[in-house]
PDB file of N, CA and C in Angstrom:
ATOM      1  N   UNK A   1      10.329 -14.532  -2.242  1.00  0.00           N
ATOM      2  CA  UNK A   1       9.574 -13.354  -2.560  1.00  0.00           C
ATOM      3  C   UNK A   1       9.943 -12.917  -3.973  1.00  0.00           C
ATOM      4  N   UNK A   2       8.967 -12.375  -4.632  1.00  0.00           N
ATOM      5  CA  UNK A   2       9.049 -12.214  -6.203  1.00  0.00           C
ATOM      6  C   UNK A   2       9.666 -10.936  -6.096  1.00  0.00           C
ATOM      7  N   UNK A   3      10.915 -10.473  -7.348  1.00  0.00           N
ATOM      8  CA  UNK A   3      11.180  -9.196  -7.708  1.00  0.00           C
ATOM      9  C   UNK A   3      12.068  -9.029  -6.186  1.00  0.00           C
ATOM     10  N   UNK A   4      12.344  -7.289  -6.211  1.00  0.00           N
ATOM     11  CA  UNK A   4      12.849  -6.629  -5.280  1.00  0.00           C
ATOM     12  C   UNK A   4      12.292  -5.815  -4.696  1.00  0.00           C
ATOM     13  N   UNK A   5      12.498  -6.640  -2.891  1.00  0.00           N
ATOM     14  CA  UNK A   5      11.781  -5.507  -2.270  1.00  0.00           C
ATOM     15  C   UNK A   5      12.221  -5.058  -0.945  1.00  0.00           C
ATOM     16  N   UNK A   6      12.098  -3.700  -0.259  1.00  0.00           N
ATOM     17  CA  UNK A   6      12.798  -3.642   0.940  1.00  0.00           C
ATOM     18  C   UNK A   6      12.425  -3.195   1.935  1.00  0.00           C
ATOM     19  N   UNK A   7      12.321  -3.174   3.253  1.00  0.00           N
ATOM     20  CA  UNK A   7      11.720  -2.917   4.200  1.00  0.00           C
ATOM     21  C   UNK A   7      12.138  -2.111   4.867  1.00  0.00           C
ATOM     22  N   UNK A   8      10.887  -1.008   5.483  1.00  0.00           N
ATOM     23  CA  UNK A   8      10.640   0.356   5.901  1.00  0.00           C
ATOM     24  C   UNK A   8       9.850   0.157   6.748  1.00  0.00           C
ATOM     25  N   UNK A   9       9.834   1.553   7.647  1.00  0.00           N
ATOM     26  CA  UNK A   9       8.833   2.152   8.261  1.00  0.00           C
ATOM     27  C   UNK A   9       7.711   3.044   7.413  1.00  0.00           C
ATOM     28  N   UNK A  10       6.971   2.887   7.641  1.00  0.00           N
ATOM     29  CA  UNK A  10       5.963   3.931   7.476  1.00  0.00           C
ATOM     30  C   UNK A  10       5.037   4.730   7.998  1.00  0.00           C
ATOM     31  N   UNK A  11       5.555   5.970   8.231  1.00  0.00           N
ATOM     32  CA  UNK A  11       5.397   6.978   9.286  1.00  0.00           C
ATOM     33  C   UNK A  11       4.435   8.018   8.350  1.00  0.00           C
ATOM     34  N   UNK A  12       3.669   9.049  10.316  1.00  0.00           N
ATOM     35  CA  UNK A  12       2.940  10.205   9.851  1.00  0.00           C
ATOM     36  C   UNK A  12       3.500  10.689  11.178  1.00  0.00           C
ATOM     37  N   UNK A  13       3.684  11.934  10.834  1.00  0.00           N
ATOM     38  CA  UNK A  13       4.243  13.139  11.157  1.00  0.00           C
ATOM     39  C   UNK A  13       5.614  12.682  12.702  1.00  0.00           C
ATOM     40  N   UNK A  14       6.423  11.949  11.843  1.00  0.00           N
ATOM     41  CA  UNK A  14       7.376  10.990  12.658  1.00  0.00           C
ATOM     42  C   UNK A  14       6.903   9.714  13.798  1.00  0.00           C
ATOM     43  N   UNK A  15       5.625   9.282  13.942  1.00  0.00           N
ATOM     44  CA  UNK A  15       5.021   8.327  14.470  1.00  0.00           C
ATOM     45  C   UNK A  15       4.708   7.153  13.137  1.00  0.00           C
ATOM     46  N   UNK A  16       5.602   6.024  13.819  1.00  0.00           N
ATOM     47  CA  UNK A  16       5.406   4.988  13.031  1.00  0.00           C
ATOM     48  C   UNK A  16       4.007   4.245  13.477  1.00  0.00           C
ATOM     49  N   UNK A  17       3.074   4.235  11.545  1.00  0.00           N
ATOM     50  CA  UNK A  17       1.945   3.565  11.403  1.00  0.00           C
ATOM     51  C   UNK A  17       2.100   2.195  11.751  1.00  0.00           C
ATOM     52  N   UNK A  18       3.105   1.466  10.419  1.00  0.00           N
ATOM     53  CA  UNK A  18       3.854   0.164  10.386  1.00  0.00           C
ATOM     54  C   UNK A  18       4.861  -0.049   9.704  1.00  0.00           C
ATOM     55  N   UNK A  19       5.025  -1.050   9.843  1.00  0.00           N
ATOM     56  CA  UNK A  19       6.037  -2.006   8.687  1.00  0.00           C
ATOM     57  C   UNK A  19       5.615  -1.638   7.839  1.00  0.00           C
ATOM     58  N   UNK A  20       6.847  -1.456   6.512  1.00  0.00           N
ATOM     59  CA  UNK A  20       6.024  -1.626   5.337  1.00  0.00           C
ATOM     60  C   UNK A  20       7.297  -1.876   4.258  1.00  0.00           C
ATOM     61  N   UNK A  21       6.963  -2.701   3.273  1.00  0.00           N
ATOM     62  CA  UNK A  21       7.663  -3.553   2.237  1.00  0.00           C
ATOM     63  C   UNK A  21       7.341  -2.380   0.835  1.00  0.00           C
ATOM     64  N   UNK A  22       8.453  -2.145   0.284  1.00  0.00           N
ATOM     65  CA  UNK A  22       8.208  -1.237  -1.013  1.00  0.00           C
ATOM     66  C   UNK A  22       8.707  -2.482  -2.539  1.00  0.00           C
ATOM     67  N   UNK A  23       7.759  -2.304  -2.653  1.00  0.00           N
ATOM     68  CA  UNK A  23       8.058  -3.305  -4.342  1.00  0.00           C
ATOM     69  C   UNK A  23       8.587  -2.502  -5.097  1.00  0.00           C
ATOM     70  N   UNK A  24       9.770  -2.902  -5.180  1.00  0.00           N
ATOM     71  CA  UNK A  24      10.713  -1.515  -5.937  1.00  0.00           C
ATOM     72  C   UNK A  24      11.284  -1.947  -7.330  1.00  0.00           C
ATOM     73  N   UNK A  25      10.550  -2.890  -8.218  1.00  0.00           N
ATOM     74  CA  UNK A  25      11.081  -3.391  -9.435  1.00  0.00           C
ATOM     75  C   UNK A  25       9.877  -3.685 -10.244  1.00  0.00           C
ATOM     76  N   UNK A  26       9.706  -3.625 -11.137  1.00  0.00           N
ATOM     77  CA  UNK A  26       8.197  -4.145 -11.958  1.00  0.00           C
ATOM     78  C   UNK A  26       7.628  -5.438 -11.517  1.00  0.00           C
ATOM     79  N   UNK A  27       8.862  -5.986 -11.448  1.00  0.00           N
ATOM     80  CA  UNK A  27       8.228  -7.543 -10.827  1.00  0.00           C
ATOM     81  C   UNK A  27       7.552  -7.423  -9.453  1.00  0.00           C
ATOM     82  N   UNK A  28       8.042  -7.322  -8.501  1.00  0.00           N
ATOM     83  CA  UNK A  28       7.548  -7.303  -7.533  1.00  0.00           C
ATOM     84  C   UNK A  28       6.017  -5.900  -7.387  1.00  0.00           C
ATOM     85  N   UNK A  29       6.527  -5.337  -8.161  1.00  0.00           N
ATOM     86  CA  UNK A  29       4.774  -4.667  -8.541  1.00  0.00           C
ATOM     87  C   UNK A  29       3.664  -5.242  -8.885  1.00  0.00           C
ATOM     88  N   UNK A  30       3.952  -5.853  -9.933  1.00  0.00           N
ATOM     89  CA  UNK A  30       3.004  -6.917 -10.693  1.00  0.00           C
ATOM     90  C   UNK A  30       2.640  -8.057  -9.792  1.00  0.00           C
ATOM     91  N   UNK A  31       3.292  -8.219  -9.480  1.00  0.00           N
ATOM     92  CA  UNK A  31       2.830  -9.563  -7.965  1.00  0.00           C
ATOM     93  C   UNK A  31       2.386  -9.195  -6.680  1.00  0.00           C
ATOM     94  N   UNK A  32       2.713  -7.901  -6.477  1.00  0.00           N
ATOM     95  CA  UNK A  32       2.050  -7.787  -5.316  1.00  0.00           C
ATOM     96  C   UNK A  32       1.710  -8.143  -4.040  1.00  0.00           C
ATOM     97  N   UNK A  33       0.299  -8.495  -3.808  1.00  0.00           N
ATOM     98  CA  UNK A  33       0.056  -9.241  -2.548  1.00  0.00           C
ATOM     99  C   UNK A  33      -0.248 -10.858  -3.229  1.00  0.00           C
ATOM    100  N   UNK A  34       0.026 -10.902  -4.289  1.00  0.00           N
ATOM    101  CA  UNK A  34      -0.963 -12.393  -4.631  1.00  0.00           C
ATOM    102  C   UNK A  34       0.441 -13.538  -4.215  1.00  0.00           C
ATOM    103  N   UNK A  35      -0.964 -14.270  -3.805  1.00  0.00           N
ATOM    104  CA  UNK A  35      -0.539 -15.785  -2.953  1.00  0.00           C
ATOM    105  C   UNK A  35      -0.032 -15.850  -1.620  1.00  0.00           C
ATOM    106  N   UNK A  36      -0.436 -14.364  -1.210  1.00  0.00           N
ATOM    107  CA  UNK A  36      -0.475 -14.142   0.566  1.00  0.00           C
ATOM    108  C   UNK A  36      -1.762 -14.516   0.701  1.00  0.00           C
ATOM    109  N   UNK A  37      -1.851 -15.116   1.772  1.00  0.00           N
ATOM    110  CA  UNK A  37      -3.016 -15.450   2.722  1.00  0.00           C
ATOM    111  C   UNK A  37      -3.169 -14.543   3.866  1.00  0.00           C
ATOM    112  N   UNK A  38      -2.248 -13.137   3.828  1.00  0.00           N
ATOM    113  CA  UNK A  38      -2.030 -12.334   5.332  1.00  0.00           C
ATOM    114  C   UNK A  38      -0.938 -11.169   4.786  1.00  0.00           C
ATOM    115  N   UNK A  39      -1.382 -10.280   5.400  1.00  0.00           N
ATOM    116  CA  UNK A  39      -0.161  -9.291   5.469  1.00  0.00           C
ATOM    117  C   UNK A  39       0.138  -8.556   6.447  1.00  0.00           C
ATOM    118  N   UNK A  40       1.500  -8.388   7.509  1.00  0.00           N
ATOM    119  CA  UNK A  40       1.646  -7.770   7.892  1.00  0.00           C
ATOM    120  C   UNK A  40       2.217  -6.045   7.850  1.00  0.00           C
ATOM    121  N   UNK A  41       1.333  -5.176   8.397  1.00  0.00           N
ATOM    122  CA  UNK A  41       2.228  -3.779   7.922  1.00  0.00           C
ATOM    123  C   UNK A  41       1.409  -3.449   6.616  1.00  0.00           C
ATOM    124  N   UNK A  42       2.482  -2.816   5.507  1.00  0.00           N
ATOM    125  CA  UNK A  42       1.716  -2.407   4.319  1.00  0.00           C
ATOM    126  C   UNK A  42       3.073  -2.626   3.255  1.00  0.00           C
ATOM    127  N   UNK A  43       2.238  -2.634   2.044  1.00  0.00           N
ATOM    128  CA  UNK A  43       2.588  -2.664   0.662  1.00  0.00           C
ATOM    129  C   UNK A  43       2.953  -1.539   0.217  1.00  0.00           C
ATOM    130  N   UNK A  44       3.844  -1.200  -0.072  1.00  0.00           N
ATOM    131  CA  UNK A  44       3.898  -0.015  -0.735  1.00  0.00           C
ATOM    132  C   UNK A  44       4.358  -0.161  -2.421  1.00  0.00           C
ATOM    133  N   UNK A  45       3.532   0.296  -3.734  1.00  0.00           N
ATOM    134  CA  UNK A  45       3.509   0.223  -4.660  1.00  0.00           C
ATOM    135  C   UNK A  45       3.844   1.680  -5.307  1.00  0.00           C
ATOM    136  N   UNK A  46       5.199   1.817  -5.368  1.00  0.00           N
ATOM    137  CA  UNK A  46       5.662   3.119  -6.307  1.00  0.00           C
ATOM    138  C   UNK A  46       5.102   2.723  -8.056  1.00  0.00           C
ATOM    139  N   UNK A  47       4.813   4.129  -8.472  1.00  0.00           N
ATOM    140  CA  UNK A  47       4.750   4.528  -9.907  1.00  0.00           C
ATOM    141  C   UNK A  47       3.890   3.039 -10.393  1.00  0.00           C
ATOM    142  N   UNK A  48       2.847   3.396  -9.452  1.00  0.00           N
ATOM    143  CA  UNK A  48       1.757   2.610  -9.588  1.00  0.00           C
ATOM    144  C   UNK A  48       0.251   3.606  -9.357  1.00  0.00           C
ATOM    145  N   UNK A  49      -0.921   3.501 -10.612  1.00  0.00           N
ATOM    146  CA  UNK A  49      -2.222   4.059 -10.883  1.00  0.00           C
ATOM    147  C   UNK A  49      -3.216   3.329 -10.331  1.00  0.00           C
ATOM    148  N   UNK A  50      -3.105   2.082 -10.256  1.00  0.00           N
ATOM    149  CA  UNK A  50      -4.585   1.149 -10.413  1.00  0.00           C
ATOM    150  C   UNK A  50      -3.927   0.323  -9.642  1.00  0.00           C
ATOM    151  N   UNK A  51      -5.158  -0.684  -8.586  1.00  0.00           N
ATOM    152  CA  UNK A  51      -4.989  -2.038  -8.528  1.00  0.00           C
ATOM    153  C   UNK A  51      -5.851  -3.070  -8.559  1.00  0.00           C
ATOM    154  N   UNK A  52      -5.463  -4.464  -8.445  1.00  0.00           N
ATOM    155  CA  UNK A  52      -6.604  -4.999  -8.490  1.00  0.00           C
ATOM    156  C   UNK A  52      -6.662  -5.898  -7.092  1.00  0.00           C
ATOM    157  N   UNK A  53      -7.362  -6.908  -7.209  1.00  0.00           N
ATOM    158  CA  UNK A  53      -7.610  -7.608  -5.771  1.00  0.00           C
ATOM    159  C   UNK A  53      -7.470  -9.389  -6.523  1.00  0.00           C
ATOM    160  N   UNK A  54      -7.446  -9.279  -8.106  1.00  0.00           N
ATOM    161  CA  UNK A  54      -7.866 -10.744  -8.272  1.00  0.00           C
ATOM    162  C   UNK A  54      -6.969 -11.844  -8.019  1.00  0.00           C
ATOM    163  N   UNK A  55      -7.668 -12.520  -7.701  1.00  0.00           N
ATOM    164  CA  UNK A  55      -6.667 -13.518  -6.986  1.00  0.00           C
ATOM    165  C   UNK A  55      -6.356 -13.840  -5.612  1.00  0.00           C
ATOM    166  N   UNK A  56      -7.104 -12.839  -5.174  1.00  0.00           N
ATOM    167  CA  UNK A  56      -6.316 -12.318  -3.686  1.00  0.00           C
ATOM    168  C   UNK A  56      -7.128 -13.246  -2.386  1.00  0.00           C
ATOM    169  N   UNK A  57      -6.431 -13.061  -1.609  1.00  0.00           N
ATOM    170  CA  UNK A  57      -6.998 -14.510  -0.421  1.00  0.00           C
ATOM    171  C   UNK A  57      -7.912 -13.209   0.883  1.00  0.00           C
ATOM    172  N   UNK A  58      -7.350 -11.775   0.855  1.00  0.00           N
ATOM    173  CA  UNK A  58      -7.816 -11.652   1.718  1.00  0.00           C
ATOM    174  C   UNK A  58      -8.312  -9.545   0.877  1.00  0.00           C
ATOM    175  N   UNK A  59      -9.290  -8.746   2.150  1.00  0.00           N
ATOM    176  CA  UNK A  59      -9.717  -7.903   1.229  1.00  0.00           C
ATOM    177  C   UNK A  59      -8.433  -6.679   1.936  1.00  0.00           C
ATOM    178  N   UNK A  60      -8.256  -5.491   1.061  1.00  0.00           N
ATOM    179  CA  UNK A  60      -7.166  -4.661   1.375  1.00  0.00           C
ATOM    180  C   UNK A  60      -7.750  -3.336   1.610  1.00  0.00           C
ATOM    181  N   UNK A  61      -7.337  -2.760   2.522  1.00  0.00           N
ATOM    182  CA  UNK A  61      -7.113  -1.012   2.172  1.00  0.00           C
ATOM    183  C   UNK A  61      -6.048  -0.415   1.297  1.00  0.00           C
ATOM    184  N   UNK A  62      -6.695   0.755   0.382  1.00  0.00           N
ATOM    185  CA  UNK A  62      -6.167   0.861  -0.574  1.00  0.00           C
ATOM    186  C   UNK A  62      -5.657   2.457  -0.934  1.00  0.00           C
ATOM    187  N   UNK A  63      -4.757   2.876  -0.386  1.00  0.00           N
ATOM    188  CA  UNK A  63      -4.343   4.318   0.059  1.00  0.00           C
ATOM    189  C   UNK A  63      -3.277   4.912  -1.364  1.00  0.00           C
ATOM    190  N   UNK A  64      -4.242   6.138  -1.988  1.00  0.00           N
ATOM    191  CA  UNK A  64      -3.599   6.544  -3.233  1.00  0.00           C
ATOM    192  C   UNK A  64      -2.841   7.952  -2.855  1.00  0.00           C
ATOM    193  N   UNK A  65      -1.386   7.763  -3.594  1.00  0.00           N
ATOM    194  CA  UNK A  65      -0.377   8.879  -2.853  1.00  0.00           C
ATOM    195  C   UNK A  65       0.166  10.040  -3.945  1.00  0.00           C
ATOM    196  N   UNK A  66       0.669  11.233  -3.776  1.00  0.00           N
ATOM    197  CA  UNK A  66       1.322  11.579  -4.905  1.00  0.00           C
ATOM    198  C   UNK A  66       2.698  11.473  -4.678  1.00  0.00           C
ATOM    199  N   UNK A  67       3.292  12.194  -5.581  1.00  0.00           N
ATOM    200  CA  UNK A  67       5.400  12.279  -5.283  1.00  0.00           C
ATOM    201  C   UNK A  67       5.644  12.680  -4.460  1.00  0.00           C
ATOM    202  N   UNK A  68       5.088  13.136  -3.123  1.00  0.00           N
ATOM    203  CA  UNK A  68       5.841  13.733  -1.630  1.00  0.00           C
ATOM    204  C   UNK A  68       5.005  12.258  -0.733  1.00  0.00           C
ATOM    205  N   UNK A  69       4.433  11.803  -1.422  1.00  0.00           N
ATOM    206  CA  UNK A  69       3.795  10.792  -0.623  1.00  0.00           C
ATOM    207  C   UNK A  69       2.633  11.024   0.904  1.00  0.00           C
ATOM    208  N   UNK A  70       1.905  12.178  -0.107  1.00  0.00           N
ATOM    209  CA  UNK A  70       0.769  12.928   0.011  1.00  0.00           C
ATOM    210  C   UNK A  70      -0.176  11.697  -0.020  1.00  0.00           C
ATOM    211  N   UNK A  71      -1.647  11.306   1.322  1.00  0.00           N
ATOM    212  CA  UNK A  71      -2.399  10.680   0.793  1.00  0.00           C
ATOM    213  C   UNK A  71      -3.616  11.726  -0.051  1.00  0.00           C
ATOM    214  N   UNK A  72      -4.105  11.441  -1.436  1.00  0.00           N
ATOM    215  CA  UNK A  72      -4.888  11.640  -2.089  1.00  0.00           C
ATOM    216  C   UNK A  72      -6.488  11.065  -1.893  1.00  0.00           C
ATOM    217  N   UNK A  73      -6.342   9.729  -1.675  1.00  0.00           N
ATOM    218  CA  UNK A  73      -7.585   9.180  -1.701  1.00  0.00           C
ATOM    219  C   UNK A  73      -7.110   7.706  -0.951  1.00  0.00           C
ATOM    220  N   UNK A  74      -8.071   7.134  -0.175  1.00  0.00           N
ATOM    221  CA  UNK A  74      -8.261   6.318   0.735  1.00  0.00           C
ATOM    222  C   UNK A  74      -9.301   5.102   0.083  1.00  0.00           C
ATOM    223  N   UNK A  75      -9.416   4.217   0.188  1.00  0.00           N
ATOM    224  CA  UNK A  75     -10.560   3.140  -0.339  1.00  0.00           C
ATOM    225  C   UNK A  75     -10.248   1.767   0.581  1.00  0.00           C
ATOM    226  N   UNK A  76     -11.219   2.303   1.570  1.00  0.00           N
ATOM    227  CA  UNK A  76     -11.048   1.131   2.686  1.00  0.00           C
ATOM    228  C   UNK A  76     -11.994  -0.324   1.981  1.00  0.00           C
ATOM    229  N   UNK A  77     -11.383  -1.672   2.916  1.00  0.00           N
ATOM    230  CA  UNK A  77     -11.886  -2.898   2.699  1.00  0.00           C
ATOM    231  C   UNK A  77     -12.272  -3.099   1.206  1.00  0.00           C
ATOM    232  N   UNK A  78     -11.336  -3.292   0.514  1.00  0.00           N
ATOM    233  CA  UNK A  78     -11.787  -3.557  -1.161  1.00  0.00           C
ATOM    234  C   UNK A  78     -11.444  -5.201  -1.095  1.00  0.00           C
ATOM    235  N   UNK A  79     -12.614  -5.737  -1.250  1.00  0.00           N
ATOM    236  CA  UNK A  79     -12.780  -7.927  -1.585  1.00  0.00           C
ATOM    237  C   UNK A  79     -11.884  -7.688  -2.100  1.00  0.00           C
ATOM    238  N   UNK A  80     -11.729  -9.113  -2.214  1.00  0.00           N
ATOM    239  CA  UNK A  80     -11.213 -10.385  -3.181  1.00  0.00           C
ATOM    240  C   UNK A  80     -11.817 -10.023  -4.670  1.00  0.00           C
ATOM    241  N   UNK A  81     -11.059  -9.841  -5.735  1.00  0.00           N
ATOM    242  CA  UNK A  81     -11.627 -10.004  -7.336  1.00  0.00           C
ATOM    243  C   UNK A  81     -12.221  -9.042  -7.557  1.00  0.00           C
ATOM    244  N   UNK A  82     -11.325  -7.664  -7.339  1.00  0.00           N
ATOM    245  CA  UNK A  82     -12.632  -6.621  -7.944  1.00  0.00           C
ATOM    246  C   UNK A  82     -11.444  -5.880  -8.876  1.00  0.00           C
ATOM    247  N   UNK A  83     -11.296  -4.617  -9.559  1.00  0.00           N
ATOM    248  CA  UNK A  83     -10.747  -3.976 -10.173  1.00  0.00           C
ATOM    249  C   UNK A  83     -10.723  -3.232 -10.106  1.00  0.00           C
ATOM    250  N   UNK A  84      -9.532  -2.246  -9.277  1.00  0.00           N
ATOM    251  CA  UNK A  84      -9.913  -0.796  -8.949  1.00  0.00           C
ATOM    252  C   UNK A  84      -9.246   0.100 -10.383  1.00  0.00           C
ATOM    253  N   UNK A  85     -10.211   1.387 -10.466  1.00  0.00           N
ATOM    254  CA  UNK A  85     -10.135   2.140 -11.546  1.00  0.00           C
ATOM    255  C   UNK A  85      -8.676   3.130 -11.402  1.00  0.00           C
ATOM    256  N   UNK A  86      -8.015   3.740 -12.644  1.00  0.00           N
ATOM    257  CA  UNK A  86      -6.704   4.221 -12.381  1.00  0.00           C
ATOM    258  C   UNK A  86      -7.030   5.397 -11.215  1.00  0.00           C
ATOM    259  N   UNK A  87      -6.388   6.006 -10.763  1.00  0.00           N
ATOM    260  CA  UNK A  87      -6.239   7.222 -10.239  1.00  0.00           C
ATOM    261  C   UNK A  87      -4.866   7.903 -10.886  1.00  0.00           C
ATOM    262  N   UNK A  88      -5.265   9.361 -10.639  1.00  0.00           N
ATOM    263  CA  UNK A  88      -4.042  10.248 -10.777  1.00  0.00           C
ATOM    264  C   UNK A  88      -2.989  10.187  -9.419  1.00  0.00           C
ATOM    265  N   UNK A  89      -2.267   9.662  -9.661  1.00  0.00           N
ATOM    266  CA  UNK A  89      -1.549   9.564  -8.452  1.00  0.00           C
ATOM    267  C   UNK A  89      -0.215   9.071  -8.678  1.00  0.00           C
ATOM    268  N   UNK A  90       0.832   8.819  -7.606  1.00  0.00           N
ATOM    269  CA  UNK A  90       1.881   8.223  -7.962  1.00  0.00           C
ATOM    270  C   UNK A  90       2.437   6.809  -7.106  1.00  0.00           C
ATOM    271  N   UNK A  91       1.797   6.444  -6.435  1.00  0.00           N
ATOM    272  CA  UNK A  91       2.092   5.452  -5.535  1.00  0.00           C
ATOM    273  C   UNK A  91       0.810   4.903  -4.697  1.00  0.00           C
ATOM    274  N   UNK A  92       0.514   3.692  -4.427  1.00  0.00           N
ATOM    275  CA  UNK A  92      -0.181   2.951  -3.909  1.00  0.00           C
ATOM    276  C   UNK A  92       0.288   2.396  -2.354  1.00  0.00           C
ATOM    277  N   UNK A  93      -0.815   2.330  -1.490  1.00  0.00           N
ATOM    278  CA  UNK A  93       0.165   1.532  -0.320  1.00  0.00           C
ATOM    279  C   UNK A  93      -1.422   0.671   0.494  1.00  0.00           C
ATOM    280  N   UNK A  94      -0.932  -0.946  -0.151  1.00  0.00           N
ATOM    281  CA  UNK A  94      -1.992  -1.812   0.530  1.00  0.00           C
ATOM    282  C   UNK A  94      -1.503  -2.240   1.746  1.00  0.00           C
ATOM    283  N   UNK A  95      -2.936  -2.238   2.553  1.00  0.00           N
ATOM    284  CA  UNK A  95      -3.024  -3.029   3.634  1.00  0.00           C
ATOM    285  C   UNK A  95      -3.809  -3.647   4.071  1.00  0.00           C
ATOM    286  N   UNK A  96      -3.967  -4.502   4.793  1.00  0.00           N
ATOM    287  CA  UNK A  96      -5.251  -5.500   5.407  1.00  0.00           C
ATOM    288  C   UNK A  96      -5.962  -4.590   5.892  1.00  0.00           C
ATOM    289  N   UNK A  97      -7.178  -4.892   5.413  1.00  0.00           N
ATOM    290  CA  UNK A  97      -8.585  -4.050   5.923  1.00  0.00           C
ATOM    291  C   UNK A  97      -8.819  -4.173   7.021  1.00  0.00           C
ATOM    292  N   UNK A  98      -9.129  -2.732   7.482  1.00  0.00           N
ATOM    293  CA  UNK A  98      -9.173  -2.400   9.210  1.00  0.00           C
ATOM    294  C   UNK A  98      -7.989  -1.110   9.452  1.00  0.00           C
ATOM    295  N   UNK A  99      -6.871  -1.934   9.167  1.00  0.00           N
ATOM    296  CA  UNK A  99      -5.579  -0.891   8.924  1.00  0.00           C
ATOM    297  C   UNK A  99      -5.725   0.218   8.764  1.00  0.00           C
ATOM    298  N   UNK A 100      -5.796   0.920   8.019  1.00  0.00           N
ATOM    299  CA  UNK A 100      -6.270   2.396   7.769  1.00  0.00           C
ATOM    300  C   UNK A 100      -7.158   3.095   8.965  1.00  0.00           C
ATOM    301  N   UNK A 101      -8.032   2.139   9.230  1.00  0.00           N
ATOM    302  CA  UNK A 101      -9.410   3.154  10.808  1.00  0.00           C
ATOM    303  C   UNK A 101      -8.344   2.842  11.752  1.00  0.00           C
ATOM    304  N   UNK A 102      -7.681   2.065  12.024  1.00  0.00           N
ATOM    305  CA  UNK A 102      -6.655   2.012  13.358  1.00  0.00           C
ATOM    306  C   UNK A 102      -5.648   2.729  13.325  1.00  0.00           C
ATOM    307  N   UNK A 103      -4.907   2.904  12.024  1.00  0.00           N
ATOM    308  CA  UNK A 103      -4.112   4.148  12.107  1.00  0.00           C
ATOM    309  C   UNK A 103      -4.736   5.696  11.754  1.00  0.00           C
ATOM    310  N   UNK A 104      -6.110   5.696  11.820  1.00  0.00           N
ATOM    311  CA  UNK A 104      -6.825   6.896  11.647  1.00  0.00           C
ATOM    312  C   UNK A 104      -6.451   7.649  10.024  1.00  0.00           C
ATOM    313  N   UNK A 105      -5.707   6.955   9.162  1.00  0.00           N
ATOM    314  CA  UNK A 105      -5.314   7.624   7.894  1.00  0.00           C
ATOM    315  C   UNK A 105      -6.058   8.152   7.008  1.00  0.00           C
ATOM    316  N   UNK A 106      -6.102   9.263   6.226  1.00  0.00           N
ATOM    317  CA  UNK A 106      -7.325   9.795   5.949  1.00  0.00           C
ATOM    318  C   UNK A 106      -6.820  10.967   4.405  1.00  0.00           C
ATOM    319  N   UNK A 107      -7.034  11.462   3.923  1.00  0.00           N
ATOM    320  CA  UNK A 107      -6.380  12.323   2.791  1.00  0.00           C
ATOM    321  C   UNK A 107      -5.851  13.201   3.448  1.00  0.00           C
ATOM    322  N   UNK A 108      -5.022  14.053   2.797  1.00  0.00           N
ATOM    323  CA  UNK A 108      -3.936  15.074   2.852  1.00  0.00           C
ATOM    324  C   UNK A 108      -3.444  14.594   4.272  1.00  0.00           C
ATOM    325  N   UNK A 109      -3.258  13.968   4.757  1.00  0.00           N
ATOM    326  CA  UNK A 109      -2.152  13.204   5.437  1.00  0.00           C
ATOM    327  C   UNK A 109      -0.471  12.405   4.859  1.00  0.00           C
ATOM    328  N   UNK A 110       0.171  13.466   5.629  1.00  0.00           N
ATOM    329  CA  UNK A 110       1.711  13.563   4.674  1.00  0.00           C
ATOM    330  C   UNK A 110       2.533  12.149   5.742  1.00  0.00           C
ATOM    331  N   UNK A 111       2.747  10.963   4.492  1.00  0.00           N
ATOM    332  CA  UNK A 111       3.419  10.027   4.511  1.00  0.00           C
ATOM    333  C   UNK A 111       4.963  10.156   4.674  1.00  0.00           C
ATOM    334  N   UNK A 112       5.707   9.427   5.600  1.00  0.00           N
ATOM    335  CA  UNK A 112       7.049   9.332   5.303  1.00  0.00           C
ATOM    336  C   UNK A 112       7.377   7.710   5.210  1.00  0.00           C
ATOM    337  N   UNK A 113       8.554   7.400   4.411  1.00  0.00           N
ATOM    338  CA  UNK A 113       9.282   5.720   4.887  1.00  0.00           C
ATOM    339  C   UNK A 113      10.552   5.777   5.433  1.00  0.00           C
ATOM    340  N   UNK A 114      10.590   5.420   6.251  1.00  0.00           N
ATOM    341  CA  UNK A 114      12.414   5.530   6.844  1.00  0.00           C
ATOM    342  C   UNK A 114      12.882   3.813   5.885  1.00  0.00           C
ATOM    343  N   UNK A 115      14.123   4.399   5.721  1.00  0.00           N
ATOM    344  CA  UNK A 115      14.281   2.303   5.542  1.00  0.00           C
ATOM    345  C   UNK A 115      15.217   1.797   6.634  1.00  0.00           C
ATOM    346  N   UNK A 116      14.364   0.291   6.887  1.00  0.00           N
ATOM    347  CA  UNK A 116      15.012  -0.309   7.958  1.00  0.00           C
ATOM    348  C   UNK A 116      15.998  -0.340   8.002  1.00  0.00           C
ATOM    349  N   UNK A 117      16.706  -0.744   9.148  1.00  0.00           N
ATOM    350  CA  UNK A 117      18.270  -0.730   9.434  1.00  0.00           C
ATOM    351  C   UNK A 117      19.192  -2.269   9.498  1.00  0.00           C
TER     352      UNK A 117
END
């Protein structure tokens, strides 16, 4: 796995959504999901604006957060090869499309991460 990254929960209002992996170094930001064919859980992308999809094998939900890890804005099922525009925000958290309607996630819905044990 590229860069540094570490694994969490990712919870709403103490009910865990999923798994979720935080890319906690530039590297592992910049790489992202590319050269997964699958993801389980979610991505979480700190002191991250924008993303993209190119390259990507499969399409993502795309959940924009601020510094309490506030959701802001939601952008379900985004393809393969598109370019999403910056947002004001402070953190990103991808997941395989679908993800988001099954955990019902939606704006001003307050995020937590426990880290695994």
């Amino acid at each position: 796995m590229a860069g540094q990254r570490h694994a969490y929960w990712l919870l709403r209002a103490g009910q865990v959504l999923a798994s979720a992996e935080v890319a906690e170094g530039p590297l592992a930001r910049w790489v992202g999901l590319l050269g997964r064919s699958s993801l389980e859980g979610a991505l979480v992308l700190p002191r991250t604006r924008a993303v993209h999809t190119l390259g990507m094998r499969f399409a993502i939900d795309v959940a924009y957060l601020d510094r309490q890890l506030r959701v802001l804005e939601v952008t379900p099922a985004v393809p393969p090869w598109r370019i999403g525009r910056p947002r004001w925000c402070w953190a990103v958290v991808e997941a395989p499309a679908g993800a988001f309607e099954r955990w019902g996630l939606a704006p001003g819905d307050q995020l937590e991460l426990e880290r695994c044990r």
